[in-house]
N, C-alpha and C. Protein backbone atom coordinates (compact mmCIF):
# COMPACT_ATOMS: atom_id res chain seq x y z
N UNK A 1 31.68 -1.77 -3.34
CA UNK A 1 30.57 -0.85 -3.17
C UNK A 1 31.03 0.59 -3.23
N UNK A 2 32.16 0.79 -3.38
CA UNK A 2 32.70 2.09 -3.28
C UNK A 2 33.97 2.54 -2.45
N UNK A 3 34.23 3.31 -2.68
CA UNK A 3 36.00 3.99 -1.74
C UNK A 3 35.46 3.86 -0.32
N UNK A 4 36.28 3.58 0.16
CA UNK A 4 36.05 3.25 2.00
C UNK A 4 36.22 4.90 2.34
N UNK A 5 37.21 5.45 1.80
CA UNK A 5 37.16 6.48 2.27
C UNK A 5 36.61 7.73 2.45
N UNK A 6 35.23 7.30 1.58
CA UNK A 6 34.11 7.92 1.71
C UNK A 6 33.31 7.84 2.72
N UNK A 7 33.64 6.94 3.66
CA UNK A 7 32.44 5.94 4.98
C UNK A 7 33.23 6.98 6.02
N UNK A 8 34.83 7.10 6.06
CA UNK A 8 35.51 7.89 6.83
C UNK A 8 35.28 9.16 7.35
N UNK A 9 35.09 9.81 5.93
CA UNK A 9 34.33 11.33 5.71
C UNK A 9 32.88 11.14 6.18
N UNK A 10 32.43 10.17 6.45
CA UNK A 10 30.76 10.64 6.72
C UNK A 10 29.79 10.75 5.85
N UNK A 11 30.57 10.52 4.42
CA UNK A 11 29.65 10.93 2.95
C UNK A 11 28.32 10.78 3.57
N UNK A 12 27.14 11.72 2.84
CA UNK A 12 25.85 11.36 2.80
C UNK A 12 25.72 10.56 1.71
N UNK A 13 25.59 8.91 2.03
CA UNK A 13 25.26 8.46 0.55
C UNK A 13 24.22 8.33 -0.11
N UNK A 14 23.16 8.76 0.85
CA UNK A 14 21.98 8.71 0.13
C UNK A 14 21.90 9.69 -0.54
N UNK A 15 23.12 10.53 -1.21
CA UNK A 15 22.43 11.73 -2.24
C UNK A 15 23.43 10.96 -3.48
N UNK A 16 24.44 10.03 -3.55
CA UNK A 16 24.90 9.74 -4.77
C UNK A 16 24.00 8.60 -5.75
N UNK A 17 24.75 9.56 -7.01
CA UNK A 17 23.48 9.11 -7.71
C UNK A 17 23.96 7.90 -8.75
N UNK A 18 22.88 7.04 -8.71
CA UNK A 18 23.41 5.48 -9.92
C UNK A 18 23.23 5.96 -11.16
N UNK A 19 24.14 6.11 -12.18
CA UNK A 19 24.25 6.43 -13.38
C UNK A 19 24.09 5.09 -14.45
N UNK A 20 24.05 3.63 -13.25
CA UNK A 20 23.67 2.26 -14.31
C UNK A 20 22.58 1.88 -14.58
N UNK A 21 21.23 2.63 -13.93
CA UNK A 21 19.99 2.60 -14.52
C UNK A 21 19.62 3.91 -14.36
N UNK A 22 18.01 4.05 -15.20
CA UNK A 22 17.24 5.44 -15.13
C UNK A 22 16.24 5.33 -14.04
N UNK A 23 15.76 6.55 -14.14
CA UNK A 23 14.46 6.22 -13.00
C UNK A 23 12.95 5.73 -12.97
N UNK A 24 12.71 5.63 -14.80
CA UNK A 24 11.80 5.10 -14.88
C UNK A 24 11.57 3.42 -15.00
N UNK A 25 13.19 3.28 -14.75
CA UNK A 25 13.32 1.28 -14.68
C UNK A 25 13.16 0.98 -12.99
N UNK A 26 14.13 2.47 -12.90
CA UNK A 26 14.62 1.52 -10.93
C UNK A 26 13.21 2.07 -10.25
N UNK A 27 12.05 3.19 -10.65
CA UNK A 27 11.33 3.84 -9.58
C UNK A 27 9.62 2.76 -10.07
N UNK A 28 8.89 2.81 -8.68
CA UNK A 28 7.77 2.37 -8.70
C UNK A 28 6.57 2.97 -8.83
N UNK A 29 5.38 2.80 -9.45
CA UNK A 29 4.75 3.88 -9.40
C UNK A 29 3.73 3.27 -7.94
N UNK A 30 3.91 2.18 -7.45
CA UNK A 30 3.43 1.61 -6.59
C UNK A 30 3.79 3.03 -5.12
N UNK A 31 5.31 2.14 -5.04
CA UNK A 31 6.09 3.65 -4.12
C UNK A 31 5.80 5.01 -3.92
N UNK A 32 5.28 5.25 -5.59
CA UNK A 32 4.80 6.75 -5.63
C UNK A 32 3.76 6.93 -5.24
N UNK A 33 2.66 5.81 -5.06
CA UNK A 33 0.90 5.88 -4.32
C UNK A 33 1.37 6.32 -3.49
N UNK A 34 1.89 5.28 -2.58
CA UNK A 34 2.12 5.50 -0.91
C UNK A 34 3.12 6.64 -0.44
N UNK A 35 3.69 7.12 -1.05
CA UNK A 35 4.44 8.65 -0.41
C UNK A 35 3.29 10.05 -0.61
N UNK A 36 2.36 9.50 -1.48
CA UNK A 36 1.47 10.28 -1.56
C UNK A 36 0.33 10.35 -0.56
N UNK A 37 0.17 9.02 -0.11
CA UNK A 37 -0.60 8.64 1.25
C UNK A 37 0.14 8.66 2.49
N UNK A 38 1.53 8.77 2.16
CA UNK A 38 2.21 9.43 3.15
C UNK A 38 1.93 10.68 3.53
N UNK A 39 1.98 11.40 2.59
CA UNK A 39 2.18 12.55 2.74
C UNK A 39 1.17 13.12 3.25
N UNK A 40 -0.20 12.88 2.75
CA UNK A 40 -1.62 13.21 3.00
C UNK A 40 -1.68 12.56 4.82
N UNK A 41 -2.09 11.63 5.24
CA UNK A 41 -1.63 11.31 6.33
C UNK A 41 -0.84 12.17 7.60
N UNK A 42 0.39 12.03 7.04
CA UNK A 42 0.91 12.73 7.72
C UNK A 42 1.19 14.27 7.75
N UNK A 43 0.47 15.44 6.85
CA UNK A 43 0.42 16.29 6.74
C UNK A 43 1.54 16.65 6.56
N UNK A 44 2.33 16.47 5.23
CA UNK A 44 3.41 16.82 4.74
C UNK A 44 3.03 18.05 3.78
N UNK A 45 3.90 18.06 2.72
CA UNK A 45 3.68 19.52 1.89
C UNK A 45 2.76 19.46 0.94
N UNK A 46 1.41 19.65 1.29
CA UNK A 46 0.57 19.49 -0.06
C UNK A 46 0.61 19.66 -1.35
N UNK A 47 2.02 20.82 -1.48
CA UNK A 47 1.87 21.15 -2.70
C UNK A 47 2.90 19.59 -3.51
N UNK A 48 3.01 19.00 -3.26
CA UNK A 48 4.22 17.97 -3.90
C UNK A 48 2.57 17.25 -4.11
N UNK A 49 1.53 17.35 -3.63
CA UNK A 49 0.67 16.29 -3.99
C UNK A 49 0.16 16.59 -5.51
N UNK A 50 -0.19 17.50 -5.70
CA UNK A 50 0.04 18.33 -7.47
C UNK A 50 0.83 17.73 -8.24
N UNK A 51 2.20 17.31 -7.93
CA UNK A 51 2.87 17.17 -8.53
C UNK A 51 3.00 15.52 -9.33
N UNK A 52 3.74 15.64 -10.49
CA UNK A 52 3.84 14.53 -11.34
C UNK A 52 4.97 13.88 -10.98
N UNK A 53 5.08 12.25 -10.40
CA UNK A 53 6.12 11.55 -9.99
C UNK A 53 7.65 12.24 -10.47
N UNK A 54 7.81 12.21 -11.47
CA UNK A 54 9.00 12.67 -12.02
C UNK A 54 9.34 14.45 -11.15
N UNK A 55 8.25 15.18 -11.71
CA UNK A 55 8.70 16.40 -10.74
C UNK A 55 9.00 16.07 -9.00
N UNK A 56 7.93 15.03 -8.56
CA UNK A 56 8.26 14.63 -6.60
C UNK A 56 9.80 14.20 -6.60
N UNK A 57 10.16 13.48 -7.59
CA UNK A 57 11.49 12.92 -7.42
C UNK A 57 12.67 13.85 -7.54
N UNK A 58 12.30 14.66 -8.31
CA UNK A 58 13.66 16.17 -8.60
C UNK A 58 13.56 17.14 -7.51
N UNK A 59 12.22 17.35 -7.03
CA UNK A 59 12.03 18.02 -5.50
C UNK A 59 12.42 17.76 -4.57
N UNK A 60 12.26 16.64 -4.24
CA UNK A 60 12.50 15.69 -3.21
C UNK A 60 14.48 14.89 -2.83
N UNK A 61 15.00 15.09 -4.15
CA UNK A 61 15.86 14.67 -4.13
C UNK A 61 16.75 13.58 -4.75
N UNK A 62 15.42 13.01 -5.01
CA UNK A 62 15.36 11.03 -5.62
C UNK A 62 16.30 10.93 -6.77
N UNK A 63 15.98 11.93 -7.59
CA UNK A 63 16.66 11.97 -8.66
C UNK A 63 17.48 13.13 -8.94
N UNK A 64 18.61 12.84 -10.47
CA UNK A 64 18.94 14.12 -10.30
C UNK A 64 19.17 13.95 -12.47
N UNK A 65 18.79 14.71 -12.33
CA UNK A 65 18.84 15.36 -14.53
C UNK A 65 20.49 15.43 -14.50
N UNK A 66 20.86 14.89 -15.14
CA UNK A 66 22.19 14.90 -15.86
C UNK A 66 22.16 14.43 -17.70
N UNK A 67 22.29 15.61 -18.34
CA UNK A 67 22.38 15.95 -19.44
C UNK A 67 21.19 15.11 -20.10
N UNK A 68 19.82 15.82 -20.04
CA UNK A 68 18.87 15.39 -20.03
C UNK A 68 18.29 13.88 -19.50
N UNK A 69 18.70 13.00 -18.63
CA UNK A 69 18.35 11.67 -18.67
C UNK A 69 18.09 11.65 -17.04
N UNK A 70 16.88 11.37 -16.20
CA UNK A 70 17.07 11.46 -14.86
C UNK A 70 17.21 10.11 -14.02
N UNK A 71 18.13 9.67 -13.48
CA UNK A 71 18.61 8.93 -12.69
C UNK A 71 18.73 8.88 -11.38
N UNK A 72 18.34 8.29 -10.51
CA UNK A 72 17.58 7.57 -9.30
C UNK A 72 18.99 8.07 -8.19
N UNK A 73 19.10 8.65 -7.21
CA UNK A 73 20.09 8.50 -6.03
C UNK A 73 19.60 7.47 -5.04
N UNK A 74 19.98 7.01 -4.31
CA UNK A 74 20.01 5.84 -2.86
C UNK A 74 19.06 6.35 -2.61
N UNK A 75 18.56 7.60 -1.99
CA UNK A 75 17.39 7.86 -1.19
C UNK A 75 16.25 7.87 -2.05
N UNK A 76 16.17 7.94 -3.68
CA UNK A 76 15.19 8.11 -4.22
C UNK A 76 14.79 6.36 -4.38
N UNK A 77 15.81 5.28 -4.44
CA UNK A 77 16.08 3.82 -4.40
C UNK A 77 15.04 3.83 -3.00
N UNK A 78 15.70 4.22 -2.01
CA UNK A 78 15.16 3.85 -0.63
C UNK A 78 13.36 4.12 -0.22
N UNK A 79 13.05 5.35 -1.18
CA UNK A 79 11.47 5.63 -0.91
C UNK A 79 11.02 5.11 -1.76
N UNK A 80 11.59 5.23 -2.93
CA UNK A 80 9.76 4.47 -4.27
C UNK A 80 11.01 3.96 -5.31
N UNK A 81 12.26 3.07 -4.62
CA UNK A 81 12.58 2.16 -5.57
C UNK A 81 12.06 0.65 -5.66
N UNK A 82 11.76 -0.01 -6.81
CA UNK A 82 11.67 -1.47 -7.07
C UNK A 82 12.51 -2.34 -6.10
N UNK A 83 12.18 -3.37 -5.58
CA UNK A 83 12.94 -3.72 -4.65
C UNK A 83 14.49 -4.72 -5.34
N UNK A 84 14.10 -4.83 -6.55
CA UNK A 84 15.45 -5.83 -7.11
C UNK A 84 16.29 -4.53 -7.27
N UNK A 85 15.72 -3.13 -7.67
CA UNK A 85 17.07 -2.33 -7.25
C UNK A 85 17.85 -1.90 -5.96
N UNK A 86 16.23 -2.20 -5.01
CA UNK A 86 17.42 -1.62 -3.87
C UNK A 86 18.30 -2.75 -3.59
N UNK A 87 17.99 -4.51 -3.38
CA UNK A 87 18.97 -5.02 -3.39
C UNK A 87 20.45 -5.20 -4.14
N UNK A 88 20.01 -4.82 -4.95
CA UNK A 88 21.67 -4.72 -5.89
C UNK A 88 22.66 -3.69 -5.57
N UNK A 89 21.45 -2.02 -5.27
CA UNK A 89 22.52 -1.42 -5.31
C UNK A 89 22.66 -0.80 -3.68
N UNK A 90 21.69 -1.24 -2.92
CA UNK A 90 21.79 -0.77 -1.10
C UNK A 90 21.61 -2.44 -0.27
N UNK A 91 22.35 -3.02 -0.39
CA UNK A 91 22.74 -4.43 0.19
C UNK A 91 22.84 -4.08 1.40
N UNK A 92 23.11 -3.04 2.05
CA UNK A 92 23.04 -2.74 3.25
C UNK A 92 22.03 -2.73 4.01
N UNK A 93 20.90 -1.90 3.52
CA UNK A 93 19.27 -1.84 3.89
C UNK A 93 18.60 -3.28 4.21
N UNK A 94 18.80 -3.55 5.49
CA UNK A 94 17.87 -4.01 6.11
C UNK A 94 17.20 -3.97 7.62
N UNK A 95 16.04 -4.43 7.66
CA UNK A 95 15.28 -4.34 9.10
C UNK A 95 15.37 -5.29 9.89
N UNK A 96 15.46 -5.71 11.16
CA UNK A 96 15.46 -6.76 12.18
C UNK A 96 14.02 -6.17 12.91
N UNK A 97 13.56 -7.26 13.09
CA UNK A 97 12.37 -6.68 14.45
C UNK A 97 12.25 -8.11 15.33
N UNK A 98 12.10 -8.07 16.62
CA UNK A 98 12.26 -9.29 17.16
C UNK A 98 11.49 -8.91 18.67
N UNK A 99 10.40 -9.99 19.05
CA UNK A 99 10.08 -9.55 20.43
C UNK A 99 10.71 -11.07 21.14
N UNK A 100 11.54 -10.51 22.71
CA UNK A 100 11.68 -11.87 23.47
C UNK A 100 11.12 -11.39 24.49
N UNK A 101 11.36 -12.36 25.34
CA UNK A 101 11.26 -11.95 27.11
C UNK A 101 12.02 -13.18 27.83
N UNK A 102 13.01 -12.11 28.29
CA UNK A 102 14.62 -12.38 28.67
C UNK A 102 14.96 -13.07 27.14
N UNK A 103 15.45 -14.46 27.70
CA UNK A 103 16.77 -15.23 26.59
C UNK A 103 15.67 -15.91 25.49
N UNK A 104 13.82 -16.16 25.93
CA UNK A 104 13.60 -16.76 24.93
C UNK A 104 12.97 -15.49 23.59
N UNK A 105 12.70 -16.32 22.27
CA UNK A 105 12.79 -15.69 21.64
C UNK A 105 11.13 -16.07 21.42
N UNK A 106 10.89 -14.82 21.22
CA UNK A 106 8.94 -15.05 21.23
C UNK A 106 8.19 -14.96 19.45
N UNK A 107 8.54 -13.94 18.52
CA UNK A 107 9.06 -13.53 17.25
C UNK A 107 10.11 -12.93 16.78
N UNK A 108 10.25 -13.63 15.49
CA UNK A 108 10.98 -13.46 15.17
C UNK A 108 10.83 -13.02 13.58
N UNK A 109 10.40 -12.43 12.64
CA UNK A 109 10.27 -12.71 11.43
C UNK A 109 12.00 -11.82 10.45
N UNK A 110 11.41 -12.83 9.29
CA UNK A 110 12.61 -13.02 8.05
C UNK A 110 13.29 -11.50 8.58
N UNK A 111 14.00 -11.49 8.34
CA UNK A 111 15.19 -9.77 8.20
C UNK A 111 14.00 -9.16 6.58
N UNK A 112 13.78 -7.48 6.83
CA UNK A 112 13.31 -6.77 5.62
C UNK A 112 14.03 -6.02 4.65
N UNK A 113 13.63 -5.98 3.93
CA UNK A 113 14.19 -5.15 2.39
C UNK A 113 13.78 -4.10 1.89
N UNK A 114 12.38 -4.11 2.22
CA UNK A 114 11.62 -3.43 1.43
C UNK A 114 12.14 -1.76 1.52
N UNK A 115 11.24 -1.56 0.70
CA UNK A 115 11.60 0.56 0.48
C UNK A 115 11.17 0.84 1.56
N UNK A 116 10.85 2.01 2.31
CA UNK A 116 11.17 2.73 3.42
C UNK A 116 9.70 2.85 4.02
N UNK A 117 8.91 3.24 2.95
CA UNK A 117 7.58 3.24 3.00
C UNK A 117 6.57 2.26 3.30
N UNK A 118 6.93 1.36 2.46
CA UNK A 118 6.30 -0.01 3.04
C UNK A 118 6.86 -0.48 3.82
N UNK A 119 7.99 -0.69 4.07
CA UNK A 119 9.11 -1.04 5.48
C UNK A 119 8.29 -0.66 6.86
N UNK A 120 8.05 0.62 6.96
CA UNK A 120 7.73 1.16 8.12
C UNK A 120 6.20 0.85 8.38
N UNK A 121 5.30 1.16 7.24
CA UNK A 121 3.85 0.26 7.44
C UNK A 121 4.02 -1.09 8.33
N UNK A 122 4.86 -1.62 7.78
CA UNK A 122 5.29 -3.27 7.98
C UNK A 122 5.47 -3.41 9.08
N UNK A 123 6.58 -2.95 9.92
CA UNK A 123 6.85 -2.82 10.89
C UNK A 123 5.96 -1.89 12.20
N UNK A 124 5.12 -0.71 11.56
CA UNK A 124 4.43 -0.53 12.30
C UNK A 124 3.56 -1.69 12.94
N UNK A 125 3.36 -1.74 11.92
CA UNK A 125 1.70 -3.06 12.07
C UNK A 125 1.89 -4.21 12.74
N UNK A 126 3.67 -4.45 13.22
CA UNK A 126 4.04 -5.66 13.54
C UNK A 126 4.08 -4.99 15.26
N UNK A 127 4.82 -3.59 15.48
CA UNK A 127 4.49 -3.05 16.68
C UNK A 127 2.90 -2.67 17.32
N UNK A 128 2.43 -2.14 16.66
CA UNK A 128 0.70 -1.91 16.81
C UNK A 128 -0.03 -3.09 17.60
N UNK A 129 0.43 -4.26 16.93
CA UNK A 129 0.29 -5.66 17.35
C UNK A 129 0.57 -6.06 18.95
N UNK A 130 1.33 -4.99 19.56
CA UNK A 130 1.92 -5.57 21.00
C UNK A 130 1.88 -4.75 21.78
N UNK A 131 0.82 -3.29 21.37
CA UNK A 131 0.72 -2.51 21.81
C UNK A 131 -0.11 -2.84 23.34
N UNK A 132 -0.53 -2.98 23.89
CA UNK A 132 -1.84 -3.28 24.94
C UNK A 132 -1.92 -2.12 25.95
N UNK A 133 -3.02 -1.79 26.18
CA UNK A 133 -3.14 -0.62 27.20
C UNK A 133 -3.90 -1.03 28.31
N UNK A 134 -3.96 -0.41 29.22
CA UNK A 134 -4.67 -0.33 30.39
C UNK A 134 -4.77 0.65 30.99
N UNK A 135 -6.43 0.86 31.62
CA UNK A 135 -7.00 2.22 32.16
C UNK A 135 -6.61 2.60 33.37
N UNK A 136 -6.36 3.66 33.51
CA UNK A 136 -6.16 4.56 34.91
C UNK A 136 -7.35 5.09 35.50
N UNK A 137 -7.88 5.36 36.92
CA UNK A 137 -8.75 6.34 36.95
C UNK A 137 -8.33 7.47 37.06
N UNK A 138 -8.44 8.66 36.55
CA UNK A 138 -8.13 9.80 37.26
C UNK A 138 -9.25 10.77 36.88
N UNK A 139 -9.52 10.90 38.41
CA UNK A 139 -11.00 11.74 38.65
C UNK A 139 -11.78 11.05 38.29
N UNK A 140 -12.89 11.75 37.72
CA UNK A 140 -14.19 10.87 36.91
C UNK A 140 -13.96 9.87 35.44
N UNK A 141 -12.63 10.20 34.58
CA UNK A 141 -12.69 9.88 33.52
C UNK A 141 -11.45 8.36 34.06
N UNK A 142 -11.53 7.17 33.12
CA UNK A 142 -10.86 6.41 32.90
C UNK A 142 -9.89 6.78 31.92
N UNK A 143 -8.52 6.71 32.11
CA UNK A 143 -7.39 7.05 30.83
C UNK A 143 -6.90 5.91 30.40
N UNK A 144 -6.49 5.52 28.63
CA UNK A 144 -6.03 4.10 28.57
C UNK A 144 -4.25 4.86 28.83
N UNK A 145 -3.93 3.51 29.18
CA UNK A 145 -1.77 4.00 29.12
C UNK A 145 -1.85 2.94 28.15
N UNK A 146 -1.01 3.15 27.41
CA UNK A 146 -0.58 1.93 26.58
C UNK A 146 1.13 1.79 27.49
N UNK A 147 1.49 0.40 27.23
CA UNK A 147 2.33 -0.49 27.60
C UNK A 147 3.82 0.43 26.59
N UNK A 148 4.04 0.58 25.65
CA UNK A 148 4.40 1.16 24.59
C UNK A 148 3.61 2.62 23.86
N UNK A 149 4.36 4.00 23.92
CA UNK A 149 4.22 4.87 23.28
C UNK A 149 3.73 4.74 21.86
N UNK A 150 3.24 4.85 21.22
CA UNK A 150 3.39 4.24 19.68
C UNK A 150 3.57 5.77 19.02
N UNK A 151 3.22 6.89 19.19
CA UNK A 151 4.10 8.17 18.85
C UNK A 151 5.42 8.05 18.72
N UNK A 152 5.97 7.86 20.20
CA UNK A 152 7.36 7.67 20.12
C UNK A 152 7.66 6.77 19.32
N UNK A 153 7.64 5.32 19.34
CA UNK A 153 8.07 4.47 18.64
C UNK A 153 8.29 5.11 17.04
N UNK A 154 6.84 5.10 16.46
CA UNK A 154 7.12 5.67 15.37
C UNK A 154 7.93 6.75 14.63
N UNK A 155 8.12 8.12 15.92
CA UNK A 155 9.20 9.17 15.70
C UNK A 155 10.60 8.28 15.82
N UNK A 156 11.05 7.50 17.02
CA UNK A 156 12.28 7.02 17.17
C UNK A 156 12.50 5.64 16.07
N UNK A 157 11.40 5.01 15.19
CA UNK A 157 12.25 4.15 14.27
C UNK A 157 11.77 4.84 12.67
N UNK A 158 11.44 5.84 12.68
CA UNK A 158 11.77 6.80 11.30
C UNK A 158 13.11 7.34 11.25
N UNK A 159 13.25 8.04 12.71
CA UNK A 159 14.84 8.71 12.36
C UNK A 159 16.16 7.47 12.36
N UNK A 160 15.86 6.20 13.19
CA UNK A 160 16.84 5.13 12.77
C UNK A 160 16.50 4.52 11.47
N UNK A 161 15.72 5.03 10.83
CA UNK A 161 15.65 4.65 9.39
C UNK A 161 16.22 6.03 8.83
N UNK A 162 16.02 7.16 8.55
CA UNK A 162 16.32 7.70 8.12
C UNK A 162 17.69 8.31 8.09
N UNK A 163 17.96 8.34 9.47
CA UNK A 163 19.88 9.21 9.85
C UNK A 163 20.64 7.83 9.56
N UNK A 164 20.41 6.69 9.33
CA UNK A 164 21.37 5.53 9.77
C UNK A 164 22.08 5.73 8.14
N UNK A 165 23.65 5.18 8.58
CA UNK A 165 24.52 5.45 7.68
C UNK A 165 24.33 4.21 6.42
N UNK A 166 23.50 4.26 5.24
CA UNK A 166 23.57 3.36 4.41
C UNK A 166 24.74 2.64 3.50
N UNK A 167 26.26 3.33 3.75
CA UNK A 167 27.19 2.95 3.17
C UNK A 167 27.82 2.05 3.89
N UNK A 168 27.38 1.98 5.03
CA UNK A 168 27.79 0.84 6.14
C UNK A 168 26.16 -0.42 6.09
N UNK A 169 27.23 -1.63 5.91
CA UNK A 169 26.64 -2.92 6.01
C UNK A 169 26.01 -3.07 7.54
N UNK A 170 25.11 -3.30 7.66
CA UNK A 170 23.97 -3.27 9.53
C UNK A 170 22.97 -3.12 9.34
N UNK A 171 21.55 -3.62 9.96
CA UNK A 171 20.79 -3.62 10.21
C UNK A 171 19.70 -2.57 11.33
N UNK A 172 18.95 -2.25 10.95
CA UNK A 172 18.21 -1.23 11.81
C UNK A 172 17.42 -2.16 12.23
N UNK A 173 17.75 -2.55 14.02
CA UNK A 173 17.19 -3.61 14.48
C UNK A 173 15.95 -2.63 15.56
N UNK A 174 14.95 -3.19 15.81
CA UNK A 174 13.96 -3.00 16.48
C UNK A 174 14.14 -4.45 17.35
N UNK A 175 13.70 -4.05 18.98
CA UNK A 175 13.99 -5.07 19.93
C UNK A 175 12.84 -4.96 21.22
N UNK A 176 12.20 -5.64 21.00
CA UNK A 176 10.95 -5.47 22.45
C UNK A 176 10.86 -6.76 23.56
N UNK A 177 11.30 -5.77 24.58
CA UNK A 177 11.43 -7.20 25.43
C UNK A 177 10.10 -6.29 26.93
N UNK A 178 9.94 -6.93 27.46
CA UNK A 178 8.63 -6.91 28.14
C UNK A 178 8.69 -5.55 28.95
N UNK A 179 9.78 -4.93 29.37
CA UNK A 179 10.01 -3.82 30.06
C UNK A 179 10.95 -2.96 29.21
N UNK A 180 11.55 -3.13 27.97
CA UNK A 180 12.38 -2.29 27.62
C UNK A 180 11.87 -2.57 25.75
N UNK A 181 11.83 -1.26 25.25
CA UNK A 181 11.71 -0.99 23.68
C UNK A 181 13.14 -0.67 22.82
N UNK A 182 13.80 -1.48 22.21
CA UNK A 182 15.41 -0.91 21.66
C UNK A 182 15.19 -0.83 20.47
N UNK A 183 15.57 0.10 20.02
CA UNK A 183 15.92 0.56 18.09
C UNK A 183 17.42 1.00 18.13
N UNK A 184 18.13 0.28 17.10
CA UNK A 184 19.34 0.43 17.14
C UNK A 184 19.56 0.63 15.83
N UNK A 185 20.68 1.57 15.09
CA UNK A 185 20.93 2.00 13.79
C UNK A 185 22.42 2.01 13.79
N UNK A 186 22.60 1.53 12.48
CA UNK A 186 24.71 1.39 12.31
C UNK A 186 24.82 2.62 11.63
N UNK A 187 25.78 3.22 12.58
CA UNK A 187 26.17 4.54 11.56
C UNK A 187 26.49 5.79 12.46
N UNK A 188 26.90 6.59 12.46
CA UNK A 188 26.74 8.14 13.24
C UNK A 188 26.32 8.94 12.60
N UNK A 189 26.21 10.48 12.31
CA UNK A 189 25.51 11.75 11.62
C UNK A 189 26.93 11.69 10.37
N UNK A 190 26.12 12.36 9.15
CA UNK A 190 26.76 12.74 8.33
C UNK A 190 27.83 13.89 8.79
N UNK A 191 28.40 14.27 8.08
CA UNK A 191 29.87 15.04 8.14
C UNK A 191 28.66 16.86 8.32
N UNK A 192 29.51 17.14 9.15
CA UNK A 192 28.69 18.49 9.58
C UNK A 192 27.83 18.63 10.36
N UNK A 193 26.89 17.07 10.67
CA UNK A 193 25.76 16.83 11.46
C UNK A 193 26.93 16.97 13.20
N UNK A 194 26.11 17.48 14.20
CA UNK A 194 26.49 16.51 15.50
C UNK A 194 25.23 16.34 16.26
């Protein structure tokens, strides 16, 4: 998969780029809906919504033009790649999500693959699911608490998707057990990060 001694240094590998396919084989235009409904959603940079897949991908990073021909990096693989590319060329990328309480195991579904985008839908929808709240009084008004943050959740398993080191083989496991929420990511900060 590459020089080890790149994992040493901290490389960011999600900026090297695959020169064995282009980006109009490895990228989806499926991928490209949903970063767009990402984006809208989550009030990202409107102006990328203007934009034509090929320009989001040179903005963004995904890709990079080398002597006219544009070719896909890991992170452009990881948001709106086909999924037979990310397996070939990010074997590393995958999701665990698992709820127990204590030793038994309550769900469990397959380990994920998918791109980052649908990944996290996926997994939202699988947390959303176990969310349950219950009301407080305070004063005149009833407040719901939910059992689980789902803000947080969602801020804390974007950045273990996003900071986790993809040149290292591990899983970005999600873990819910009846009193405690765990997201765990293989990897530390890139070189310069602390």
């Amino acid at each position: 998969m590459g020089n080890s001694s790149l994992s040493n240094l901290n490389y960011d590998y999600s900026t090297r780029v695959i020169k064995d396919i282009c980006c109009k084989d490895a990228f989806s235009s499926l991928e490209h809906e949903r970063l767009r409904k990402f984006i809208a959603l989550y009030h990202g940079d409107r102006f990328l919504l203007g934009l034509s897949d090929e320009e989001i991908d040179l903005a963004l990073g995904f890709s990079r033009r080398i002597e006219d021909k544009l070719y896909p990096t890991i992170a452009g693989l990881l948001i709106v790649g086909k999924q037979e590319f990310i397996d070939t060329y990010i074997s590393g990328h995958e999701v665990l999500f698992q709820v127990t309480d204590g030793s038994n195991v309550i769900f469990n579904p397959p380990i994920m693959h998918e791109p980052l985008l649908e990944l996290f839908e996926k997994v939202n929808n699988l947390f959303m699911a176990r969310v349950n709240e219950q009301e407080i009084q305070v004063g005149l008004f009833r407040v719901p608490i939910p059992n689980y943050e789902p803000i947080a959740f969602r801020e804390a398993f974007v950045n273990a998707l996003v900071h986790r080191d993809y040149y290292r083989i591990g899983a970005v496991a999600v873990q819910i057990q009846p009193d405690v929420l765990q997201i765990s990511s293989p990897g530390g900060f890139v070189q310069g990060v602390n």
